[in-house]
Protein backbone atom coordinates (compact mmCIF):
# COMPACT_ATOMS: atom_id res chain seq x y z
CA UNK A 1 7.46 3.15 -20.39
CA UNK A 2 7.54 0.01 -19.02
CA UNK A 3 6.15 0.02 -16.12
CA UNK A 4 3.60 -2.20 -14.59
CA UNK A 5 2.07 0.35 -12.28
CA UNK A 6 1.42 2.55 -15.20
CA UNK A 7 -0.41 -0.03 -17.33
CA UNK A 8 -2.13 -1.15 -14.20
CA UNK A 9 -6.31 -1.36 -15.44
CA UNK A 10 -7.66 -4.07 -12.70
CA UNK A 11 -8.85 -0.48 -11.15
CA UNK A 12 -10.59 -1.14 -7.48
CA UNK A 13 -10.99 2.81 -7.01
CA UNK A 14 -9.77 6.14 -8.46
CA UNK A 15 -9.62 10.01 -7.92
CA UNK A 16 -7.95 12.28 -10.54
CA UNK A 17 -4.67 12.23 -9.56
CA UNK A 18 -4.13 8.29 -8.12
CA UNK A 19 -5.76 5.09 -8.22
CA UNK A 20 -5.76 1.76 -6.08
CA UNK A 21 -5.83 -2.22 -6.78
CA UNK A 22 -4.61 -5.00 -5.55
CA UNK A 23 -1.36 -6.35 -5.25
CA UNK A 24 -0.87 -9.55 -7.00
CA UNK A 25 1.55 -10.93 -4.37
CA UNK A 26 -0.95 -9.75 -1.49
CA UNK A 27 0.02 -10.55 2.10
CA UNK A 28 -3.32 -11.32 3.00
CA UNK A 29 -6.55 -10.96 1.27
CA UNK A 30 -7.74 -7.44 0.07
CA UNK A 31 -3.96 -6.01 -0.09
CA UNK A 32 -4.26 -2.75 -1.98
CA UNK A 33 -1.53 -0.83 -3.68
CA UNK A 34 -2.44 2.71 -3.92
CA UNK A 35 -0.30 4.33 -6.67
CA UNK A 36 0.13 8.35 -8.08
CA UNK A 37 -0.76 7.88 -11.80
CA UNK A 38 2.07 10.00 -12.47
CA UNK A 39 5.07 8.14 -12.63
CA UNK A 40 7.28 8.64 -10.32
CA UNK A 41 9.64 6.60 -8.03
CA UNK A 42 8.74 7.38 -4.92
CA UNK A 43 6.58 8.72 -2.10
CA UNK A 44 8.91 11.60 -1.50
CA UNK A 45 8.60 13.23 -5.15
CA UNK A 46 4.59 13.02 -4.96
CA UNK A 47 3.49 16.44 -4.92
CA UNK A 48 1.22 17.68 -2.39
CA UNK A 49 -2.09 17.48 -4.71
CA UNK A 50 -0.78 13.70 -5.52
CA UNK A 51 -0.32 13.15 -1.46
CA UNK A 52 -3.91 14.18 -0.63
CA UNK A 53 -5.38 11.91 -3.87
CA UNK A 54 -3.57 9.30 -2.30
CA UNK A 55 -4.88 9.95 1.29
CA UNK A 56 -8.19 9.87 -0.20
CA UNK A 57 -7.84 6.69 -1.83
CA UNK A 58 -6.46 5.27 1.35
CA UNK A 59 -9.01 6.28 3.26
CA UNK A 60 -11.61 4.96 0.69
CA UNK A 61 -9.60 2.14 0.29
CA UNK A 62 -10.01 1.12 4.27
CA UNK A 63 -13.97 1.52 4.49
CA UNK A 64 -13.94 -1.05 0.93
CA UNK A 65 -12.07 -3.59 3.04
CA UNK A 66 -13.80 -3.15 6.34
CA UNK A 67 -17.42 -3.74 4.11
CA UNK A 68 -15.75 -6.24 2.06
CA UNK A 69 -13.03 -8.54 4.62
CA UNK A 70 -13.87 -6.94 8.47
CA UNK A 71 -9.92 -7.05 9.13
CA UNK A 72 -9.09 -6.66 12.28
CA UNK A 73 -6.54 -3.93 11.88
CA UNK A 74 -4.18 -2.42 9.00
CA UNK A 75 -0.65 -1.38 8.12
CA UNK A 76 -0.18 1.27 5.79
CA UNK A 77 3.88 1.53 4.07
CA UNK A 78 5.90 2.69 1.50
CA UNK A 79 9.84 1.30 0.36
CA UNK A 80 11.23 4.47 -0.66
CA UNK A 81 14.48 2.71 -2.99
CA UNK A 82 16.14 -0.73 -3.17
CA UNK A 83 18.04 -0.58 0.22
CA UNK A 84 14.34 0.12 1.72
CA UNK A 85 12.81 -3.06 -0.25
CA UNK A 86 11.46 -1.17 -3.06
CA UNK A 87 11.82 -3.59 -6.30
CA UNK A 88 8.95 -1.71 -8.52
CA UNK A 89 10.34 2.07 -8.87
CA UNK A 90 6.64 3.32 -9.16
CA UNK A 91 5.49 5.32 -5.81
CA UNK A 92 2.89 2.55 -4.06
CA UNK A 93 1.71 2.73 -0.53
CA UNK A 94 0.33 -0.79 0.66
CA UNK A 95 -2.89 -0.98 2.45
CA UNK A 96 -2.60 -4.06 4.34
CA UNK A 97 -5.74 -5.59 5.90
CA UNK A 98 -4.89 -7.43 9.24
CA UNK A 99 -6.79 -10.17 11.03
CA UNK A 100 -6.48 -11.91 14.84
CA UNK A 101 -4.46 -14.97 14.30
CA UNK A 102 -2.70 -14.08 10.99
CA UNK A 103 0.68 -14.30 13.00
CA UNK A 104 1.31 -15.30 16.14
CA UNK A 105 2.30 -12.40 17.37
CA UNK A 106 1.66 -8.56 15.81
CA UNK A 107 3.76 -6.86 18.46
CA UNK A 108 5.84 -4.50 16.41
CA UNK A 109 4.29 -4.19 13.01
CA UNK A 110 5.98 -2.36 10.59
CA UNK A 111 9.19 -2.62 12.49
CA UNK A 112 9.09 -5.92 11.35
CA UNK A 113 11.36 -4.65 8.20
CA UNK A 114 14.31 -5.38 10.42
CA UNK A 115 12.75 -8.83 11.72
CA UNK A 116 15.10 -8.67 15.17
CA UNK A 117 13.72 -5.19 15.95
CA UNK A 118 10.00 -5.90 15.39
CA UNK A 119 9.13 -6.85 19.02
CA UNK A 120 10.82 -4.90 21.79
């Protein structure tokens, strides 16, 4: 399979069932990709065992970049298929480290995938 997720070995942290490094087209410094290492395309086909090796990592994954950057605050999402943004069909959950100052103004986050709807 080709599939870069799969072959993915610049490791930052693992569990049985998932692991987690970072993305190479980070959004700020310390962006990690948490990923099942089964393959599969997205969030929603993770079973439950893969969901809570994920949470883990996520969790493990936040006190790494608090020690490591001291963000400020984090957003955690998924693209679940193309229409959604999703352009590598591996399941990967971004861990997003956020600082004061890194945009002018947060207000919004994640809505920010439909840029007009982002601050209300």
């Amino acid at each position: 399979m080709d599939c870069p997720f799969c072959q993915s070995d610049q490791l930052v942290m693992e569990n049985d069932l998932a692991k987690a490094f970072f993305d190479k087209h980070p959004v700020n410094e310390g962006h990690l990709l948490v990923v099942p290492k089964r393959h599969t395309v997205t969030y929603f086909e993770c079973t439950i065992e893969e969901k809570i090796a994920i949470d883990q990592l996520i969790q493990r994954g936040k006190v790494h970049l608090e020690e490591t950057y001291q963000p400020d605050g984090f957003n955690i999402g998924t693209n679940a298929g193309s229409a959604a943004g999703q352009t590598i069909f591996h399941c990967h959950i971004h861990l997003i480290p956020r600082f004061t100052g890194d945009i002018d103004d947060p207000r919004g986050g994640v809505r920010g995938v439909i840029p007009e709807k982002r601050v209300y």
